[in-house]
Protein backbone atom coordinates (compact mmCIF):
# COMPACT_ATOMS: atom_id res chain seq x y z
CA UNK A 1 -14.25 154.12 101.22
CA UNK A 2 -12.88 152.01 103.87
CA UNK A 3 -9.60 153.89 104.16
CA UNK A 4 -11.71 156.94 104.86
CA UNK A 5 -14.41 155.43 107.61
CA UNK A 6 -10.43 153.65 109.41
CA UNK A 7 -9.24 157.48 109.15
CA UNK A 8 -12.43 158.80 110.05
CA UNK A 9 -12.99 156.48 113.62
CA UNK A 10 -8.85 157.25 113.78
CA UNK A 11 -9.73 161.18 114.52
CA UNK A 12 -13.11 160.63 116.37
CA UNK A 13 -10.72 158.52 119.34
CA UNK A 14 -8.09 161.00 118.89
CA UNK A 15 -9.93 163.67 119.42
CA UNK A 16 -12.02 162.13 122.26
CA UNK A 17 -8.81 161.23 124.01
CA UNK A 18 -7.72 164.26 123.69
CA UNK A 19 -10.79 165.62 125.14
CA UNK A 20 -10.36 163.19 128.09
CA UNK A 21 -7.33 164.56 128.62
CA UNK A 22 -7.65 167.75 128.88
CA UNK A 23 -10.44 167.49 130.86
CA UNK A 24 -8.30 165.23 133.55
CA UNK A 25 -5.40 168.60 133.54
CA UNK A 26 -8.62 170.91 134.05
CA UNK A 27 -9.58 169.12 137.18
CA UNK A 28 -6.45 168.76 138.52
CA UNK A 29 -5.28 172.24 138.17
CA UNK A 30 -8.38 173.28 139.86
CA UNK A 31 -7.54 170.91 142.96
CA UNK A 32 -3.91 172.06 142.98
CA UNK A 33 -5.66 175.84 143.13
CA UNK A 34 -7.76 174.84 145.74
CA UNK A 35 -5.35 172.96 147.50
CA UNK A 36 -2.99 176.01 147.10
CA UNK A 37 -5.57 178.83 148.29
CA UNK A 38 -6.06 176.51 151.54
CA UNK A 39 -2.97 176.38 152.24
CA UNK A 40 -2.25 180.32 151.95
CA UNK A 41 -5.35 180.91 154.37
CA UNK A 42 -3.76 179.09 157.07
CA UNK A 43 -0.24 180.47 156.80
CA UNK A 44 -2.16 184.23 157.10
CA UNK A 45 -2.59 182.97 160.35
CA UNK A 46 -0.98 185.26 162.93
CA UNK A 47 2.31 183.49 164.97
CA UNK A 48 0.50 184.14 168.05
CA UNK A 49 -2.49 181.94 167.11
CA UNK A 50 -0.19 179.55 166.09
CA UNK A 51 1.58 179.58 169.48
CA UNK A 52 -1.46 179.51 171.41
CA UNK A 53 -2.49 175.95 169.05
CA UNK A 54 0.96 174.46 169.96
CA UNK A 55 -0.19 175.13 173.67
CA UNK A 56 -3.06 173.71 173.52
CA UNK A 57 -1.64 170.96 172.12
CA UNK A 58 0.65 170.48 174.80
CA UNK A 59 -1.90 171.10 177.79
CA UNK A 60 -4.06 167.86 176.21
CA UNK A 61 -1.25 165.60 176.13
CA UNK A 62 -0.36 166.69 179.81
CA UNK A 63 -3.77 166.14 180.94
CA UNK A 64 -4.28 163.18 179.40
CA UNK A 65 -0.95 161.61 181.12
CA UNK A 66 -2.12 163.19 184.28
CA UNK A 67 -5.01 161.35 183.92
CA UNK A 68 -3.40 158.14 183.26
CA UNK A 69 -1.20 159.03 186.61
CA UNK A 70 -4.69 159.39 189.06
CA UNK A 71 -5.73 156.37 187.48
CA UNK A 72 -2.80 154.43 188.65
CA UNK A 73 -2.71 156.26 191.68
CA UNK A 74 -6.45 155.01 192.69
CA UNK A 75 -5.34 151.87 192.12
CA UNK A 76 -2.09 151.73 194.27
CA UNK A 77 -4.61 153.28 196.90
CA UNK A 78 -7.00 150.47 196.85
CA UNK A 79 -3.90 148.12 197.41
CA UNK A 80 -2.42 149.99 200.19
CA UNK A 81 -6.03 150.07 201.56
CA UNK A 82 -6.12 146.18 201.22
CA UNK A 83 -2.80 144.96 202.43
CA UNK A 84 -3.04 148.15 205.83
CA UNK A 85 -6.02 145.89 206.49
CA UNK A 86 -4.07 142.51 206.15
CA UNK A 87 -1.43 143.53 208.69
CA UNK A 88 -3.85 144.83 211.02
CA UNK A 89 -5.24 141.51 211.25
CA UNK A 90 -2.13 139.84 211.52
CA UNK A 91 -0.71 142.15 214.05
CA UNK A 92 -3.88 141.38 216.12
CA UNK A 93 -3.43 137.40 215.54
CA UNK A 94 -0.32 137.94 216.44
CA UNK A 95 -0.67 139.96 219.81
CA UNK A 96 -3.64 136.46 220.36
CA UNK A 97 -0.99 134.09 220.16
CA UNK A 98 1.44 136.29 222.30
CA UNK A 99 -1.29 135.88 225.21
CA UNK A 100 -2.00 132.14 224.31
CA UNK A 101 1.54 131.43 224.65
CA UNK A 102 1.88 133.82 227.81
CA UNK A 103 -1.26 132.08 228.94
CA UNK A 104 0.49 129.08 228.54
CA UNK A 105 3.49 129.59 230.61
CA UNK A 106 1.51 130.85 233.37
CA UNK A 107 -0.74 128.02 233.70
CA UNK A 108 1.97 125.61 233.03
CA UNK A 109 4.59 126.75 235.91
């Protein structure tokens, strides 16, 4: 009797493993299907389409390092603007002392 329940339980896990299994090869032969039939829709695509994606492509990454360039740019701009206004000054403290020191000469001789 006991040999026969052992046996028994020994085909009951067999055959639910076996079920387990199966079931595991069913689901992923249906996502190597789907997988497959996704994969066929987008080579039906025509080469023209797929031309016009690599452009697009391209035009994005050429904006976006244009961008990157006018960013710089405003920058730069803002410096120029800075240091344009930093020599004017100095020019015109220099052109002061210029007369101080002509000034100077005059009143001195």
């Amino acid at each position: 009797m006991r040999n026969l329940l052992a046996i028994l339980a020994a085909v009951a896990m067999g055959i639910f493993a076996y079920t387990e299994v199966t079931a595991r090869l069913t689901s992923l032969e249906t996502s190597r299907e789907l997988f497959n039939a996704d994969l066929l829709k987008k080579s039906e695509q025509l080469p023209t389409d797929q031309e016009q994606f690599m452009l697009l492509e391209d035009l994005y990454k050429t904006v976006e390092k244009i961008e990157t360039r006018i960013e710089a740019m405003m920058h730069n701009k803002v410096n120029i603007e800075f240091v344009t206004k930093q020599l004017e000054k100095a020019l015109s403290d220099i052109e002061n002392l210029k007369d101080k020191v002509r000034a100077n000469r005059n009143g001195a001789h």
